[in-house]
N, C-alpha and C. Protein backbone atom coordinates (compact mmCIF):
# COMPACT_ATOMS: atom_id res chain seq x y z
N UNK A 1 27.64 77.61 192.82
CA UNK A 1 28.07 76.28 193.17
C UNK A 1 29.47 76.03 192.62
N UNK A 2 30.36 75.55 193.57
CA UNK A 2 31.92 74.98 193.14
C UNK A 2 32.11 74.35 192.11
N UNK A 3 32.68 73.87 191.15
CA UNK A 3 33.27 72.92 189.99
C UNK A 3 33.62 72.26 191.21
N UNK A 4 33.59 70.72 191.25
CA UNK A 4 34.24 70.03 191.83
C UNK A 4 35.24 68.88 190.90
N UNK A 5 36.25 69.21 190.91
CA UNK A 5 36.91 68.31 190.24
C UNK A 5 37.29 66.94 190.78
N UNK A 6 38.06 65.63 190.05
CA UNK A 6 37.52 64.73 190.67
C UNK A 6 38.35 64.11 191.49
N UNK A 7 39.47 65.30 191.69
CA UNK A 7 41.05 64.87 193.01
C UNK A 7 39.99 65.25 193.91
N UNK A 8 39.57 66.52 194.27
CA UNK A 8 38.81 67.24 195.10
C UNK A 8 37.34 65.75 195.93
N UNK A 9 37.04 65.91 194.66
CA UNK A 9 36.02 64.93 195.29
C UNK A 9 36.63 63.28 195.57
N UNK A 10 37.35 62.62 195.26
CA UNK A 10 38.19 61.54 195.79
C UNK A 10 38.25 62.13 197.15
N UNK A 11 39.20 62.94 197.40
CA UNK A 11 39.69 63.60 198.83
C UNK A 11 38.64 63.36 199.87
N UNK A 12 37.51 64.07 199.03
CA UNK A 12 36.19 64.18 200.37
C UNK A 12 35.50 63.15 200.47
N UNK A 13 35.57 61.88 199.40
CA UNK A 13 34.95 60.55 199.55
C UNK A 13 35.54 59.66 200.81
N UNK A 14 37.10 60.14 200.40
CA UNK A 14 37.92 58.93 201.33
C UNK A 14 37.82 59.54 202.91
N UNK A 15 37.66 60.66 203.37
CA UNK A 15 37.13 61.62 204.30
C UNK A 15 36.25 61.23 205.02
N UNK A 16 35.41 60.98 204.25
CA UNK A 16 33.48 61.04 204.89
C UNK A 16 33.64 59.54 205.16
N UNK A 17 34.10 58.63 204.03
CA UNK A 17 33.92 57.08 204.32
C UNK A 17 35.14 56.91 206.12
N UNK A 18 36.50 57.26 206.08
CA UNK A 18 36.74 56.98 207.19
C UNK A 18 36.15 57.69 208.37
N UNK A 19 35.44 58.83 208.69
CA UNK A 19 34.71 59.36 209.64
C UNK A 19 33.65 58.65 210.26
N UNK A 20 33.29 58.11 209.07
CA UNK A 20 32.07 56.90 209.51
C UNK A 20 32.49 55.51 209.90
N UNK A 21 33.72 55.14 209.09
CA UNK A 21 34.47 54.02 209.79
C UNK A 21 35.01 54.32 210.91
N UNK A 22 35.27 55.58 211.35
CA UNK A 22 35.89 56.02 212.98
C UNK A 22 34.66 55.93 213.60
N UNK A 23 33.79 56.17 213.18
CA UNK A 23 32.52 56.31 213.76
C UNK A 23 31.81 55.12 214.88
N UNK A 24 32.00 54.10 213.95
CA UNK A 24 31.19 52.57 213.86
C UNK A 24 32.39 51.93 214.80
N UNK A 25 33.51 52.44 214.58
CA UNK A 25 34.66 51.65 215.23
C UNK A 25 34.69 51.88 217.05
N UNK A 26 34.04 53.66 216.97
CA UNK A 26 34.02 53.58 218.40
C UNK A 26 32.79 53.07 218.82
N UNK A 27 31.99 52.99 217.94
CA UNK A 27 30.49 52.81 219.05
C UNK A 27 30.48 50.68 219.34
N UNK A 28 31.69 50.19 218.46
CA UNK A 28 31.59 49.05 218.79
C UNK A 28 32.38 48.70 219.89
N UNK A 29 33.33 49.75 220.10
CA UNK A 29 34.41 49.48 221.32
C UNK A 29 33.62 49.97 222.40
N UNK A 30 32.78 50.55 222.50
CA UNK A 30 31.94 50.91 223.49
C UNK A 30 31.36 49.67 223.97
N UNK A 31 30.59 49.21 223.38
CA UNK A 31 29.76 47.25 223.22
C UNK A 31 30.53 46.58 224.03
N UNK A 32 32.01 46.15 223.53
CA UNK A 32 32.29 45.43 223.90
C UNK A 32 33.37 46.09 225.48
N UNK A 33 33.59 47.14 225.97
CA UNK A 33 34.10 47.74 226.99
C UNK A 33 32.66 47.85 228.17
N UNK A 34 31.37 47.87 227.33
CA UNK A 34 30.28 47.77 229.04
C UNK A 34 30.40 46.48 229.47
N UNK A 35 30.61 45.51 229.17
CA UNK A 35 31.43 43.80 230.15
C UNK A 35 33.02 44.17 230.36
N UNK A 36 32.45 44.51 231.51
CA UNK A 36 34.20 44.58 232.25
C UNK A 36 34.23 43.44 233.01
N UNK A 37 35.78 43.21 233.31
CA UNK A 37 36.59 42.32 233.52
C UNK A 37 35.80 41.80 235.10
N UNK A 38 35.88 41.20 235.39
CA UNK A 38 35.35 40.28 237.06
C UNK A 38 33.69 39.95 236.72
N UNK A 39 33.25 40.89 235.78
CA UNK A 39 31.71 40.25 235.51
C UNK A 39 31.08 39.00 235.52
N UNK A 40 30.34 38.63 235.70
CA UNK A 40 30.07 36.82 235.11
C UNK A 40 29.33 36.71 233.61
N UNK A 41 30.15 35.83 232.85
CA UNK A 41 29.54 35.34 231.52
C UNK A 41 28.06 35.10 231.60
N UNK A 42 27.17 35.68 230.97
CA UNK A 42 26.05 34.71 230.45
C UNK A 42 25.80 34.18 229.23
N UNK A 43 24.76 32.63 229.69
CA UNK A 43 24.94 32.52 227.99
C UNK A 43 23.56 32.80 226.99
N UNK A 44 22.72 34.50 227.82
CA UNK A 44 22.26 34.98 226.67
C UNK A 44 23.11 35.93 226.24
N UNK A 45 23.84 36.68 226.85
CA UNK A 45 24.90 37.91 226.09
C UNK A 45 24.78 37.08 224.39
N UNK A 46 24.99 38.40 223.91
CA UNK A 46 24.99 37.92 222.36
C UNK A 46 26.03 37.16 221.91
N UNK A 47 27.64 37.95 222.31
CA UNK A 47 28.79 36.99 222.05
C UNK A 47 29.05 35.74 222.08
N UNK A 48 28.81 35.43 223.52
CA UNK A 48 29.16 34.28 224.04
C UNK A 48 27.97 33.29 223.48
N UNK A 49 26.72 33.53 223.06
CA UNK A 49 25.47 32.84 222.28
C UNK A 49 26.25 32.51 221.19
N UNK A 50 26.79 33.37 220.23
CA UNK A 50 27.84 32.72 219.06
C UNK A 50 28.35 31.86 219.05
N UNK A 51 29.00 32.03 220.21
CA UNK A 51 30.60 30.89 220.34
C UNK A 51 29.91 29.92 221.01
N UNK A 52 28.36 29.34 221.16
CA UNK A 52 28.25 28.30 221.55
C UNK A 52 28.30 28.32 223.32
N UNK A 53 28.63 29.24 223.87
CA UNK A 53 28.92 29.19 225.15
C UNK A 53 28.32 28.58 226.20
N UNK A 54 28.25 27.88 226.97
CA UNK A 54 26.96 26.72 228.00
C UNK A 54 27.76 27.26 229.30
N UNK A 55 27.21 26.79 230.65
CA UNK A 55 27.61 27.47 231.56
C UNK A 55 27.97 26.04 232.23
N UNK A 56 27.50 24.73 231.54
CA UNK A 56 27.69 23.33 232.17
C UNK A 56 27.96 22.29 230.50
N UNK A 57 29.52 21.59 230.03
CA UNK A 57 30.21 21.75 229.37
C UNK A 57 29.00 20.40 228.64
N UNK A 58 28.30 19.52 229.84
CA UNK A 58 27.21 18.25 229.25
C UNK A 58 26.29 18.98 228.52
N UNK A 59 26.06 20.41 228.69
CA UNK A 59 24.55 21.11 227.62
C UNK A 59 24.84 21.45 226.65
N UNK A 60 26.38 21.06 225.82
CA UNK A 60 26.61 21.74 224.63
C UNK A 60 25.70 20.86 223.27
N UNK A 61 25.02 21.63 222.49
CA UNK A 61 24.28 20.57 221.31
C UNK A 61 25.20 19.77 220.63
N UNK A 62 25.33 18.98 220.63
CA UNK A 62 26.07 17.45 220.20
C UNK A 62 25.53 17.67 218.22
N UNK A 63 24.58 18.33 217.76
CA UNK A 63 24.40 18.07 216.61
C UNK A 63 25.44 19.57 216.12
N UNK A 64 24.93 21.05 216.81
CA UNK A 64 25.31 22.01 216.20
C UNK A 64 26.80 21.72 216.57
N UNK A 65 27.59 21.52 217.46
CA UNK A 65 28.81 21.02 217.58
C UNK A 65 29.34 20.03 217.74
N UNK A 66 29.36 19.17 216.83
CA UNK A 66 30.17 18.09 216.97
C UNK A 66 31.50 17.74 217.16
N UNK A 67 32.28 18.44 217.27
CA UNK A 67 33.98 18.38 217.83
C UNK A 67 33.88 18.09 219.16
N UNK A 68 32.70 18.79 220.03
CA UNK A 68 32.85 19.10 221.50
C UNK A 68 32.84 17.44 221.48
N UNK A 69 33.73 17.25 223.25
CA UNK A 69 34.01 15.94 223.67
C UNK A 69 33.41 16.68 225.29
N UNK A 70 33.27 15.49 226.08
CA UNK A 70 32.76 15.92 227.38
C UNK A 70 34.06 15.93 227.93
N UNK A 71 35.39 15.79 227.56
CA UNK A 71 36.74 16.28 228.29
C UNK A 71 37.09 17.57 227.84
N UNK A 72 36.25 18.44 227.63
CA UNK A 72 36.50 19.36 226.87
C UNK A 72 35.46 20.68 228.20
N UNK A 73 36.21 21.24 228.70
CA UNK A 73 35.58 22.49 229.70
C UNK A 73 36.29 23.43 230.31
N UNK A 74 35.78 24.49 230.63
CA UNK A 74 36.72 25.58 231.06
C UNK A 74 37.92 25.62 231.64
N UNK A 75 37.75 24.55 232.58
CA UNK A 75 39.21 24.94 233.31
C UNK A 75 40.35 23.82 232.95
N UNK A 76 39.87 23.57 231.62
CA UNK A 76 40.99 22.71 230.87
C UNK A 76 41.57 23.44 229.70
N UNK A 77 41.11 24.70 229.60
CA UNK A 77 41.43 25.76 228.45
C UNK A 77 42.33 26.31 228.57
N UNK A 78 42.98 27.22 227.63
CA UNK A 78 44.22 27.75 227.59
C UNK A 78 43.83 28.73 227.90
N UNK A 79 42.92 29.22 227.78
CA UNK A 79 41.91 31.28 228.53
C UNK A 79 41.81 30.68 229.36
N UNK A 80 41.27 29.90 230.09
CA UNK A 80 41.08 29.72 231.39
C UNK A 80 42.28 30.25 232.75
N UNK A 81 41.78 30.80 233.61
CA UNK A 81 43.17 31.04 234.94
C UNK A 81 42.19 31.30 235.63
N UNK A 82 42.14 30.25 236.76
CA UNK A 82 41.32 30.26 238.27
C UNK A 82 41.54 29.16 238.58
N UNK A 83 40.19 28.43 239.63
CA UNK A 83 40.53 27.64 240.42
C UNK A 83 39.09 26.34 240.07
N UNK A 84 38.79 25.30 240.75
CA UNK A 84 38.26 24.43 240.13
C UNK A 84 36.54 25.03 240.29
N UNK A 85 35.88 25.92 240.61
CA UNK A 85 35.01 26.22 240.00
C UNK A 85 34.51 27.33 239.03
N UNK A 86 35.47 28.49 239.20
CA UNK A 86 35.05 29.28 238.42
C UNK A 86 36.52 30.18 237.87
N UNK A 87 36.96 31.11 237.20
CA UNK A 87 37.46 31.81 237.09
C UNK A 87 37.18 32.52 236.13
N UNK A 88 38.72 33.62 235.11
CA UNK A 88 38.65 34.44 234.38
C UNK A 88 38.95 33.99 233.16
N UNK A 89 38.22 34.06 231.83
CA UNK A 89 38.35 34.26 230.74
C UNK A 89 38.87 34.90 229.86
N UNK A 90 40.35 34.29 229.49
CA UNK A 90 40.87 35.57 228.40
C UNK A 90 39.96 36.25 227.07
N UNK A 91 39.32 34.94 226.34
CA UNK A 91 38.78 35.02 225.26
C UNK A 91 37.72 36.45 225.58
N UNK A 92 36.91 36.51 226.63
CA UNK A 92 35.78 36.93 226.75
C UNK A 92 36.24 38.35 227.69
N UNK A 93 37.57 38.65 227.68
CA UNK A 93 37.92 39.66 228.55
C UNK A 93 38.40 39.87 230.07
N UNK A 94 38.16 38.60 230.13
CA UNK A 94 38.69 38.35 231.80
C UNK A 94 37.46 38.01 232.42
N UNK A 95 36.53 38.15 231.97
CA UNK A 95 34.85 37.97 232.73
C UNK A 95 35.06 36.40 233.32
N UNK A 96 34.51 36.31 234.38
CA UNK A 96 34.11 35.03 234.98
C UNK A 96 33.30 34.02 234.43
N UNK A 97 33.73 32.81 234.02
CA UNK A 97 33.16 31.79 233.86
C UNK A 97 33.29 30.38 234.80
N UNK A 98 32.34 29.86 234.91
CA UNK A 98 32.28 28.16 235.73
C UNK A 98 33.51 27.37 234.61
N UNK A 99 34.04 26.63 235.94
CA UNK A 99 35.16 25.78 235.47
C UNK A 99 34.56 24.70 234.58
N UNK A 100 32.96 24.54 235.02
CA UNK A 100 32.65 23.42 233.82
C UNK A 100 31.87 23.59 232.40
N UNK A 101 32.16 25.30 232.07
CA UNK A 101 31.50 25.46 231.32
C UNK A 101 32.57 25.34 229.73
N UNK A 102 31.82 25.92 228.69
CA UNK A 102 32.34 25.48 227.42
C UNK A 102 32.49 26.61 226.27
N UNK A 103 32.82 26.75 225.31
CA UNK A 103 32.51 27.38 224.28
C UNK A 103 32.61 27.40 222.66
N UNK A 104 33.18 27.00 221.89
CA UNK A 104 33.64 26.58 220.32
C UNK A 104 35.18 27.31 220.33
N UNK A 105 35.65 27.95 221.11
CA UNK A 105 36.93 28.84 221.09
C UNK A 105 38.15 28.03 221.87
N UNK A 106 37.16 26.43 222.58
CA UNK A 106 37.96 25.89 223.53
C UNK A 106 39.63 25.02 222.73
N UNK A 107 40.66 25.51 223.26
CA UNK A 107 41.86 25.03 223.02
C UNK A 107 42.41 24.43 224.35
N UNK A 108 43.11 23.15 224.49
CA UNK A 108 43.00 22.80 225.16
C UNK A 108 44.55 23.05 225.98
N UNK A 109 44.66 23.11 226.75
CA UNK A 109 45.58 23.23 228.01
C UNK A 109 46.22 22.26 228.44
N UNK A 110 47.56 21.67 227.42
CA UNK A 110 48.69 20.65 227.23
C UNK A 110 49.06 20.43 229.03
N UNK A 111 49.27 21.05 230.10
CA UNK A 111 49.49 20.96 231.18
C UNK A 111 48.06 20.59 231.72
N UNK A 112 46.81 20.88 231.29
CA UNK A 112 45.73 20.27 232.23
C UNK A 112 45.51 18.46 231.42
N UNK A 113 45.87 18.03 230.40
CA UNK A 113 45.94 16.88 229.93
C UNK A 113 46.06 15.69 231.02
């Protein structure tokens, strides 16, 4: 068996730990690359469940979010680019969402004011 001294073994710690951080890094870019772009949002996908996401901007919970205002919906967003019922989502990748839907990520769109 080798003497391992403890440059040697530093070396192979910092090694093994980023292999596994390369590791984890691709299998999450994988996750989020099977929703490609023109898809439609749902709001069981796990992500968009986070961010609060509703597909109609009146079903957002008024207790778990209280900021939301009912002038507050997709196609008044700054991700938002389409037309008055549905379009593409920057936040979410370009995926399709309803113009009246919502999410906690909503910033609002100084020209839709």
């Amino acid at each position: 068996m080798k003497n391992l001294n403890r440059r040697i073994f530093l070396i192979q710690s910092a090694a093994l730990t980023s292999a596994t951080l390369a590791t984890q890094v691709s299998a999450s870019d994988k996750k989020m690359k099977a929703a490609a772009p023109g898809e439609r949002l749902s709001e069981a996908d796990s992500y968009p469940k986070s961010m609060g996401f509703k597909l109609e901007s009146k079903n957002v919970d008024k207790t778990r979010y209280p900021r939301h205002t009912t002038e507050q919906y997709c196609s008044r967003c700054q991700l938002y680019e389409g037309n008055a019922t549905e379009g593409e989502c920057s936040f979410y990748g370009g995926r399709i969402v309803p113009a009246a839907g919502w999410c906690k990520n909503f910033k609002l769109n100084k020209s839709a004011a």
